[in-house]
PDB file of N, CA and C in Angstrom:
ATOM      1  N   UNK A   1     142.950-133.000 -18.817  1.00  0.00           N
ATOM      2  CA  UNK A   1     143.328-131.831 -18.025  1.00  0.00           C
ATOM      3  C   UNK A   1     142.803-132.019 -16.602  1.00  0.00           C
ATOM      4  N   UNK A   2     143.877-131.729 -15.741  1.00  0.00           N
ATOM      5  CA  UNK A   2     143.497-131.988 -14.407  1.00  0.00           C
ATOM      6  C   UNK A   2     142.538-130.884 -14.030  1.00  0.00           C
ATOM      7  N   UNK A   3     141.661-131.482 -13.088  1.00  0.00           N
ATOM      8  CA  UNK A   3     140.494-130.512 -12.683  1.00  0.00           C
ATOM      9  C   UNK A   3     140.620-129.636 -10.808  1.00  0.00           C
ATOM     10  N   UNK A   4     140.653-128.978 -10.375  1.00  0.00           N
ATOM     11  CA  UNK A   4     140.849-128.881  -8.851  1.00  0.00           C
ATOM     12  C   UNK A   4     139.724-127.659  -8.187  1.00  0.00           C
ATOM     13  N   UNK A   5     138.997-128.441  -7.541  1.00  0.00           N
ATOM     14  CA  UNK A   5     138.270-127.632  -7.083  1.00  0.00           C
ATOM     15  C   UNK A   5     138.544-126.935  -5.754  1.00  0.00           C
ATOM     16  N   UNK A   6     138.591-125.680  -5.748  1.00  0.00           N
ATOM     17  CA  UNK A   6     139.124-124.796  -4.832  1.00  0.00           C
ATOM     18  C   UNK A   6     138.008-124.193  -3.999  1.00  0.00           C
ATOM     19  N   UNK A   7     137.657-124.111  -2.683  1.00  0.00           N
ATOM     20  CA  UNK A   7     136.579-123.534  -1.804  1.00  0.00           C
ATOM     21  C   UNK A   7     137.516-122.091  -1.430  1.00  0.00           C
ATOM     22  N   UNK A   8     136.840-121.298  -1.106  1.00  0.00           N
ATOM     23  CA  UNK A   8     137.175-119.865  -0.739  1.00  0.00           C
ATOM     24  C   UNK A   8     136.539-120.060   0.758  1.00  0.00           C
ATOM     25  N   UNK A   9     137.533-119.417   1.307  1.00  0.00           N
ATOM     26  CA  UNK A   9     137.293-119.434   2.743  1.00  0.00           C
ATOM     27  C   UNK A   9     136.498-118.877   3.089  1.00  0.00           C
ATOM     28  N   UNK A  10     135.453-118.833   4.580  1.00  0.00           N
ATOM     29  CA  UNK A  10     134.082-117.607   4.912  1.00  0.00           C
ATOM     30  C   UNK A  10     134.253-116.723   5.162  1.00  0.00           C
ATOM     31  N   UNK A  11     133.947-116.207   4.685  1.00  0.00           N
ATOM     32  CA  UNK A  11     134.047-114.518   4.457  1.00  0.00           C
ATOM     33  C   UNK A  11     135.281-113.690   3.726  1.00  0.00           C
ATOM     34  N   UNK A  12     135.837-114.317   2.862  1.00  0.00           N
ATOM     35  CA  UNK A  12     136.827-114.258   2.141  1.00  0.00           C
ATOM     36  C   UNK A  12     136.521-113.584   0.744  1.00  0.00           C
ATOM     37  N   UNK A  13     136.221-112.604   0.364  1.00  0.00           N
ATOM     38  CA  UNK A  13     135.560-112.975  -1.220  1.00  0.00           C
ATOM     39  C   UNK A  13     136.510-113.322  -2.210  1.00  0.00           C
ATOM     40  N   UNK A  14     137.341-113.408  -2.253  1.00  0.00           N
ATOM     41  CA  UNK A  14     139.006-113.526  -3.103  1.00  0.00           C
ATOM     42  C   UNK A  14     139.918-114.409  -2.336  1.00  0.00           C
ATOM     43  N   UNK A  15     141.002-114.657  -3.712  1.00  0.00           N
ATOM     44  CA  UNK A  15     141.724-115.029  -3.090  1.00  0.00           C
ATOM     45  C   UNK A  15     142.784-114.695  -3.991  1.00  0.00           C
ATOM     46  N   UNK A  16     144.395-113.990  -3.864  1.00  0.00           N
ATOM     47  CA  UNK A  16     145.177-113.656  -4.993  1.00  0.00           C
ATOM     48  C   UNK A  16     145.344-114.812  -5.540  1.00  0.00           C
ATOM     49  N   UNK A  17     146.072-114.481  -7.277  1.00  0.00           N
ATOM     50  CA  UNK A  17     146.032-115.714  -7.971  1.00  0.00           C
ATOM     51  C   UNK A  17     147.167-116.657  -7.413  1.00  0.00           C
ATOM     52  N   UNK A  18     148.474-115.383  -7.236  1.00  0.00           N
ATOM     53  CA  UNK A  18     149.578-116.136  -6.940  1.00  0.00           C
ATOM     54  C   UNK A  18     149.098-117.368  -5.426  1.00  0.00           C
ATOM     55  N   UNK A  19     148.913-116.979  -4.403  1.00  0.00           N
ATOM     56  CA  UNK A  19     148.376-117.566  -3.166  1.00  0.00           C
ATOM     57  C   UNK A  19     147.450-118.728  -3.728  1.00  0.00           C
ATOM     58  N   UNK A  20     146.546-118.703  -4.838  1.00  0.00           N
ATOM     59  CA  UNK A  20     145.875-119.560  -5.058  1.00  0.00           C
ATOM     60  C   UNK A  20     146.767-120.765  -6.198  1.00  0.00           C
ATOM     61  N   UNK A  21     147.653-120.604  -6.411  1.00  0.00           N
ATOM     62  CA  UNK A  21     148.098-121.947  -7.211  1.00  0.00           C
ATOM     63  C   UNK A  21     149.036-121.974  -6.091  1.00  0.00           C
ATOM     64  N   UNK A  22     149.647-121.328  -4.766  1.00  0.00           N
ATOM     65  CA  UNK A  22     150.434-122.057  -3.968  1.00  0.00           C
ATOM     66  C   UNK A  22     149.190-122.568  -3.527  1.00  0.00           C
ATOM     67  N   UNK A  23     147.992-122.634  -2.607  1.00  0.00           N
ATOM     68  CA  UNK A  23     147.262-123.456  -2.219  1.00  0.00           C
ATOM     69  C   UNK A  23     146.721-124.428  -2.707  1.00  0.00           C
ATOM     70  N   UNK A  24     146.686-124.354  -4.324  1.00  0.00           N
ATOM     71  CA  UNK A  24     145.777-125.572  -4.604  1.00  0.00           C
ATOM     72  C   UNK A  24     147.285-126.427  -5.266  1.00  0.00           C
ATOM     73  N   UNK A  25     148.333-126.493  -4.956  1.00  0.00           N
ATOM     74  CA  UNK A  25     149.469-127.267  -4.957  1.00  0.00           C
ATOM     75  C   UNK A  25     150.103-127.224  -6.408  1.00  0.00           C
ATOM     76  N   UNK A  26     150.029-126.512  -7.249  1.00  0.00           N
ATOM     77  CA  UNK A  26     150.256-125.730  -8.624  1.00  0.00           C
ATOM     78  C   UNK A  26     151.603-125.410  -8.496  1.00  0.00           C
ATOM     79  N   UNK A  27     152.186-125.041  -7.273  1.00  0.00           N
ATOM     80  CA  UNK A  27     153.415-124.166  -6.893  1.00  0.00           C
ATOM     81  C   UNK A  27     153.690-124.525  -5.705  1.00  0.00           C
ATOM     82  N   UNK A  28     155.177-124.155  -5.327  1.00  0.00           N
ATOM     83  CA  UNK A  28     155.906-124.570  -3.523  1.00  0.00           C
ATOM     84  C   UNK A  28     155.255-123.068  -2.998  1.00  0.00           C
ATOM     85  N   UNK A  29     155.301-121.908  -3.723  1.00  0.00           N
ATOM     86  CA  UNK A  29     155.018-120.781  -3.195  1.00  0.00           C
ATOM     87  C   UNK A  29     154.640-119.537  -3.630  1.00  0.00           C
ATOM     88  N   UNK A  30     154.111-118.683  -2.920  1.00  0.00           N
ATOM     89  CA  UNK A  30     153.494-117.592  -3.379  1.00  0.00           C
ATOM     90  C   UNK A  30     154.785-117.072  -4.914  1.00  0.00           C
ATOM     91  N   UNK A  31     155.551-116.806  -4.349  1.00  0.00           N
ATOM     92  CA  UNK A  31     156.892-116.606  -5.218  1.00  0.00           C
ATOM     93  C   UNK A  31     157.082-116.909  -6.220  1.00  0.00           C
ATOM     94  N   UNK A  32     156.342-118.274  -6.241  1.00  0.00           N
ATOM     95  CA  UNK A  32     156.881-119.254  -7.615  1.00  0.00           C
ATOM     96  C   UNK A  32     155.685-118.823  -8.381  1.00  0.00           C
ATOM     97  N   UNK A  33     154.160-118.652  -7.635  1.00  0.00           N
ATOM     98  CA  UNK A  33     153.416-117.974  -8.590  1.00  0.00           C
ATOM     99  C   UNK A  33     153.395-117.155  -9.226  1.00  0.00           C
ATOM    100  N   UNK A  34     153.860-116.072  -8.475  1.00  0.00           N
ATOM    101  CA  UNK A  34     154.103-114.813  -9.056  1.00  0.00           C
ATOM    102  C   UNK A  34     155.058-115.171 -10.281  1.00  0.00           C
ATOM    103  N   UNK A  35     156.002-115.842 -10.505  1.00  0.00           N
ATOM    104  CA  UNK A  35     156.836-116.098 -11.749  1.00  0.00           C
ATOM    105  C   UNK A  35     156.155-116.734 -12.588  1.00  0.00           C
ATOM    106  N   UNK A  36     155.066-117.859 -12.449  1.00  0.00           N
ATOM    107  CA  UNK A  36     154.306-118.521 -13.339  1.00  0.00           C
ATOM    108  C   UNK A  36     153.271-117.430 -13.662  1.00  0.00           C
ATOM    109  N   UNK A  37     152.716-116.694 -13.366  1.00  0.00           N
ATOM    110  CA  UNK A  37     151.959-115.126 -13.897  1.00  0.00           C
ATOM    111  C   UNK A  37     152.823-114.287 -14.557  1.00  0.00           C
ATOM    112  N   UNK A  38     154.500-114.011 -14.220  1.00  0.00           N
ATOM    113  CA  UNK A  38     155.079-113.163 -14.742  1.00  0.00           C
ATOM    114  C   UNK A  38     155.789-113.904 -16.835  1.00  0.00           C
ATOM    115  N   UNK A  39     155.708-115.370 -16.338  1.00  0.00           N
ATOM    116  CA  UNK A  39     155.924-115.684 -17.221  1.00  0.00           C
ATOM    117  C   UNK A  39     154.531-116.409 -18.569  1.00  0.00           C
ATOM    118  N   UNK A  40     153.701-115.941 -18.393  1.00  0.00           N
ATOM    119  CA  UNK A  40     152.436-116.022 -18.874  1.00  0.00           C
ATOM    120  C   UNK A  40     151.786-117.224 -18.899  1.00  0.00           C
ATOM    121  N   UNK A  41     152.258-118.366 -17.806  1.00  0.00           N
ATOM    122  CA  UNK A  41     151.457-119.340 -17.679  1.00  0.00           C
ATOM    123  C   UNK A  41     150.240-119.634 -17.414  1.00  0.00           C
ATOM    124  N   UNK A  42     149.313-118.295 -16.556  1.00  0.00           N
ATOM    125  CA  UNK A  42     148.638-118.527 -16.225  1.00  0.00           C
ATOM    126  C   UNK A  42     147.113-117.670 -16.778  1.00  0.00           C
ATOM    127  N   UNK A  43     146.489-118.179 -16.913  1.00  0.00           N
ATOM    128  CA  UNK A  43     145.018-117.435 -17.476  1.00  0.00           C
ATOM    129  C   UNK A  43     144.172-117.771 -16.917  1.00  0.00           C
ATOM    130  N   UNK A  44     143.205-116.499 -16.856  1.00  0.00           N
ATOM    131  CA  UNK A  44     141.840-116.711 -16.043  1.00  0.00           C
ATOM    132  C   UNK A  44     140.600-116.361 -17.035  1.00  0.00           C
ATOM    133  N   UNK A  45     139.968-117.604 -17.172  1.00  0.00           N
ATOM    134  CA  UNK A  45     139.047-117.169 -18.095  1.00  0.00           C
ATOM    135  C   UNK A  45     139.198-117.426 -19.230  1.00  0.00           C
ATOM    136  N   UNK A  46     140.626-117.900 -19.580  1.00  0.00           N
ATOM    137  CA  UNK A  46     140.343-117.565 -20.870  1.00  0.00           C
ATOM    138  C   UNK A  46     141.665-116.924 -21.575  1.00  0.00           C
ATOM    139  N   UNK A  47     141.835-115.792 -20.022  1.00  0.00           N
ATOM    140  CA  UNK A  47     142.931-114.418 -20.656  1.00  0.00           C
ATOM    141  C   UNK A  47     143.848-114.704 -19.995  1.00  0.00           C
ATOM    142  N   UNK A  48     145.249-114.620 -20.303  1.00  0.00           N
ATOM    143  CA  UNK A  48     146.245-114.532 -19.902  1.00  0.00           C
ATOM    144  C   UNK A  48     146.145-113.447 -18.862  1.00  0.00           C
ATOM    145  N   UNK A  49     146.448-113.963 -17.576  1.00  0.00           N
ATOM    146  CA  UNK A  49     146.380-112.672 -16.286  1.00  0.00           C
ATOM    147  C   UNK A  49     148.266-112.569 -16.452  1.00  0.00           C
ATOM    148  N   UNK A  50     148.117-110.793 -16.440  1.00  0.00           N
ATOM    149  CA  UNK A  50     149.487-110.617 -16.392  1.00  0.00           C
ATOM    150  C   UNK A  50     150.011-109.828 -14.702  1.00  0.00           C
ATOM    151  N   UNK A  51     148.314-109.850 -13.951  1.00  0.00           N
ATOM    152  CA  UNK A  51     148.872-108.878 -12.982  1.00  0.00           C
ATOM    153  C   UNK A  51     148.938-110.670 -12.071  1.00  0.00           C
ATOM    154  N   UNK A  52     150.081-110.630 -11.085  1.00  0.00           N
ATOM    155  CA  UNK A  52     150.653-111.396 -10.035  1.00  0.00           C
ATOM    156  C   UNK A  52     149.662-111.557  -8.688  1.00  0.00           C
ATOM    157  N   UNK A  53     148.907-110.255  -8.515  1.00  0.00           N
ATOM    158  CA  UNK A  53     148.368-110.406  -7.371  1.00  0.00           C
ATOM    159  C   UNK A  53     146.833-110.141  -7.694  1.00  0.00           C
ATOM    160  N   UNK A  54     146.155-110.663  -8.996  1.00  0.00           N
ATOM    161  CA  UNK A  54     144.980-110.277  -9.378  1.00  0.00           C
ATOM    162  C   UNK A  54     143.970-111.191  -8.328  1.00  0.00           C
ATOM    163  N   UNK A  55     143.132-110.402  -7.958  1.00  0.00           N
ATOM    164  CA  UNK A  55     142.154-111.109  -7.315  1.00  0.00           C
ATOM    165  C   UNK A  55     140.828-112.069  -7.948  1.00  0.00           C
ATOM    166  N   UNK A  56     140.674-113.514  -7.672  1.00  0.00           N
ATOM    167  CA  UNK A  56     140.137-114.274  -8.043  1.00  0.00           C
ATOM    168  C   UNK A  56     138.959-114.743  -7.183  1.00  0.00           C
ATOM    169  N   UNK A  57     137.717-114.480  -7.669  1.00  0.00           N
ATOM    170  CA  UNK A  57     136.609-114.517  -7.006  1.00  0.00           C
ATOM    171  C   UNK A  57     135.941-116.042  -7.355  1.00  0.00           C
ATOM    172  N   UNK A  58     134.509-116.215  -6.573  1.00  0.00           N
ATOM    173  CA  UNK A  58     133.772-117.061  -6.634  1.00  0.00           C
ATOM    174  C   UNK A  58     133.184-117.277  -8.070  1.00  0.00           C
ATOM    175  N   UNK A  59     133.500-118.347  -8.900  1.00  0.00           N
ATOM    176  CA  UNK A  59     132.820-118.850 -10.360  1.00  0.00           C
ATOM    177  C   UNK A  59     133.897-118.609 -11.282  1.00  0.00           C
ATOM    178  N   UNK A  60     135.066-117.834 -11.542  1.00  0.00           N
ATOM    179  CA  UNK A  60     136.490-117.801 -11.757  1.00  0.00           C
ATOM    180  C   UNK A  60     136.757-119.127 -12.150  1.00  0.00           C
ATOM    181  N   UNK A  61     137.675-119.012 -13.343  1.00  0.00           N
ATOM    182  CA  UNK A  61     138.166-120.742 -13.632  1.00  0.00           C
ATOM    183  C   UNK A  61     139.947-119.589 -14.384  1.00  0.00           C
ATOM    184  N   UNK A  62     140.383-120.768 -13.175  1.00  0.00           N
ATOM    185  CA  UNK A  62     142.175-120.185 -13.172  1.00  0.00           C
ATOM    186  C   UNK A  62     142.714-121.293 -14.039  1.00  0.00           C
ATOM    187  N   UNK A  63     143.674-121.077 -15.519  1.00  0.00           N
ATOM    188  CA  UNK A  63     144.299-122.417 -15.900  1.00  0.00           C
ATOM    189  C   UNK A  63     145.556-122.328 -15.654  1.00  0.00           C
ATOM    190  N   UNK A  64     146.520-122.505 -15.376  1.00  0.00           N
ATOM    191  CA  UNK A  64     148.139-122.626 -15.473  1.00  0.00           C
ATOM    192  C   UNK A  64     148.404-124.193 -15.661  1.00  0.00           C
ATOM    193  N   UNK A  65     148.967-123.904 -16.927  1.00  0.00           N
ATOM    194  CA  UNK A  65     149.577-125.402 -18.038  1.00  0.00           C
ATOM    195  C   UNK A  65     148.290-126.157 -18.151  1.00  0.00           C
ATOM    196  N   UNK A  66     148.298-127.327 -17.638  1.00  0.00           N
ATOM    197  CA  UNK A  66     147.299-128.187 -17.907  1.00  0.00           C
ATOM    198  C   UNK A  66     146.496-128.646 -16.697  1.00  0.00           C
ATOM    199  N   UNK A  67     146.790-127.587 -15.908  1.00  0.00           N
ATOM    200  CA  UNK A  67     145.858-127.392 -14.602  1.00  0.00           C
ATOM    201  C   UNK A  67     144.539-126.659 -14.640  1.00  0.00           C
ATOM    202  N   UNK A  68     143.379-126.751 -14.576  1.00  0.00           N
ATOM    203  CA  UNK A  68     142.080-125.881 -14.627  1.00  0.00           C
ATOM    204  C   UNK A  68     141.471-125.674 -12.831  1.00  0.00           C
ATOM    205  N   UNK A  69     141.582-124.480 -12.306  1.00  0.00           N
ATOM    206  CA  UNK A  69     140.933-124.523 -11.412  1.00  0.00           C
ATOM    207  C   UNK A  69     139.930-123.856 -10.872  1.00  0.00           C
ATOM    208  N   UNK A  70     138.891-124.500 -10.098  1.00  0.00           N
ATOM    209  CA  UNK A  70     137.666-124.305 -10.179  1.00  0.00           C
ATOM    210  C   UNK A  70     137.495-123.459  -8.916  1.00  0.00           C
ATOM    211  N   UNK A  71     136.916-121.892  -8.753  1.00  0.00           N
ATOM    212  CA  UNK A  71     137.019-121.385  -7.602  1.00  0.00           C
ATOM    213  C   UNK A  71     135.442-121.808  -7.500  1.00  0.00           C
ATOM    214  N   UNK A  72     135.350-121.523  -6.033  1.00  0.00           N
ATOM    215  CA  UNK A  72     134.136-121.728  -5.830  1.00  0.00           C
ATOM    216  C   UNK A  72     133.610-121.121  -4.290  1.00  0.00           C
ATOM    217  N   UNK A  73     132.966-120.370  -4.049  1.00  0.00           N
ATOM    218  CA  UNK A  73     132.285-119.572  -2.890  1.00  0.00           C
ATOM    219  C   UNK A  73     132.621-120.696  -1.973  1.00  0.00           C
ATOM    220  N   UNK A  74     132.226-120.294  -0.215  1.00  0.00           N
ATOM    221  CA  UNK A  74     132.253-121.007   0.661  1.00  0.00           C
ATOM    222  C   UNK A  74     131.202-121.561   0.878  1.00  0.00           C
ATOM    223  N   UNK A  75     130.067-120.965   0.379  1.00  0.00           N
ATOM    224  CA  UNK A  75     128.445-122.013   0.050  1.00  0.00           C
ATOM    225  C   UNK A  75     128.604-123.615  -0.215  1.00  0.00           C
ATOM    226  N   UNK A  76     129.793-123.151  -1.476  1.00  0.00           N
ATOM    227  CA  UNK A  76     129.041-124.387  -2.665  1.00  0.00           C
ATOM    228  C   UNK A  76     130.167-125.728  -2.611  1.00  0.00           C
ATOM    229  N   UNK A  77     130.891-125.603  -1.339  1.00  0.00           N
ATOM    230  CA  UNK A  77     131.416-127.047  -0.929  1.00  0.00           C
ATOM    231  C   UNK A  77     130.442-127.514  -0.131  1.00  0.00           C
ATOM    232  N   UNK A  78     129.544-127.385   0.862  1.00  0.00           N
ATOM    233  CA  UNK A  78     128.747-127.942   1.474  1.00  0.00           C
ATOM    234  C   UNK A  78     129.456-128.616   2.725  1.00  0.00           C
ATOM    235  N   UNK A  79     130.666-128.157   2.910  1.00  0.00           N
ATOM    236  CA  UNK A  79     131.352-128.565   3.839  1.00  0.00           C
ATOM    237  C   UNK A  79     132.071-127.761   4.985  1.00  0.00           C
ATOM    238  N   UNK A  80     132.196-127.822   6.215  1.00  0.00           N
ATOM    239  CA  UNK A  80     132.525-126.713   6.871  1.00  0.00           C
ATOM    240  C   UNK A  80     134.615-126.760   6.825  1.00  0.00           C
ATOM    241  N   UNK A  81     135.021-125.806   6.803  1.00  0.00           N
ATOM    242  CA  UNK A  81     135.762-125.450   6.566  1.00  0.00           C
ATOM    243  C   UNK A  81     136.845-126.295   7.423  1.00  0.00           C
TER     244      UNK A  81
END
């Protein structure tokens, strides 16, 4: 299972789910996420997220198919943005 570690921008505390599998390259677009949530691909945690625009915080692990992704605060890349 592919692994992708995702940084959250500074001062950001979230990021929606849909926006977050278009950014971490999961999807062409917000759009297409929202259909991969509407069609129950995607779980957080564990749980099937059924809301489209659920907000996904720092320590969050998003899966859609055989994608796992790793959110992670703007601390804990150690890298500036």
């Amino acid at each position: 299972m592919p692994i992708i570690e995702f940084t959250l921008a500074e001062g950001s505390p979230y990021i929606e789910v849909n926006q977050l599998l278009k950014a971490t390259g999961v999807c062409d677009s917000g759009g297409a996420g929202k259909m991969l949530v509407a069609e129950g691909h995607v779980s957080v945690g564990g749980v099937v997220e059924s809301r489209k625009t659920a907000k996904i915080r720092a320590g969050q692990i998003v899966t859609c198919g055989d994608v796992r992704i790793v959110v992670r605060g703007p601390d804990a890349g150690g890298q500036d943005a």
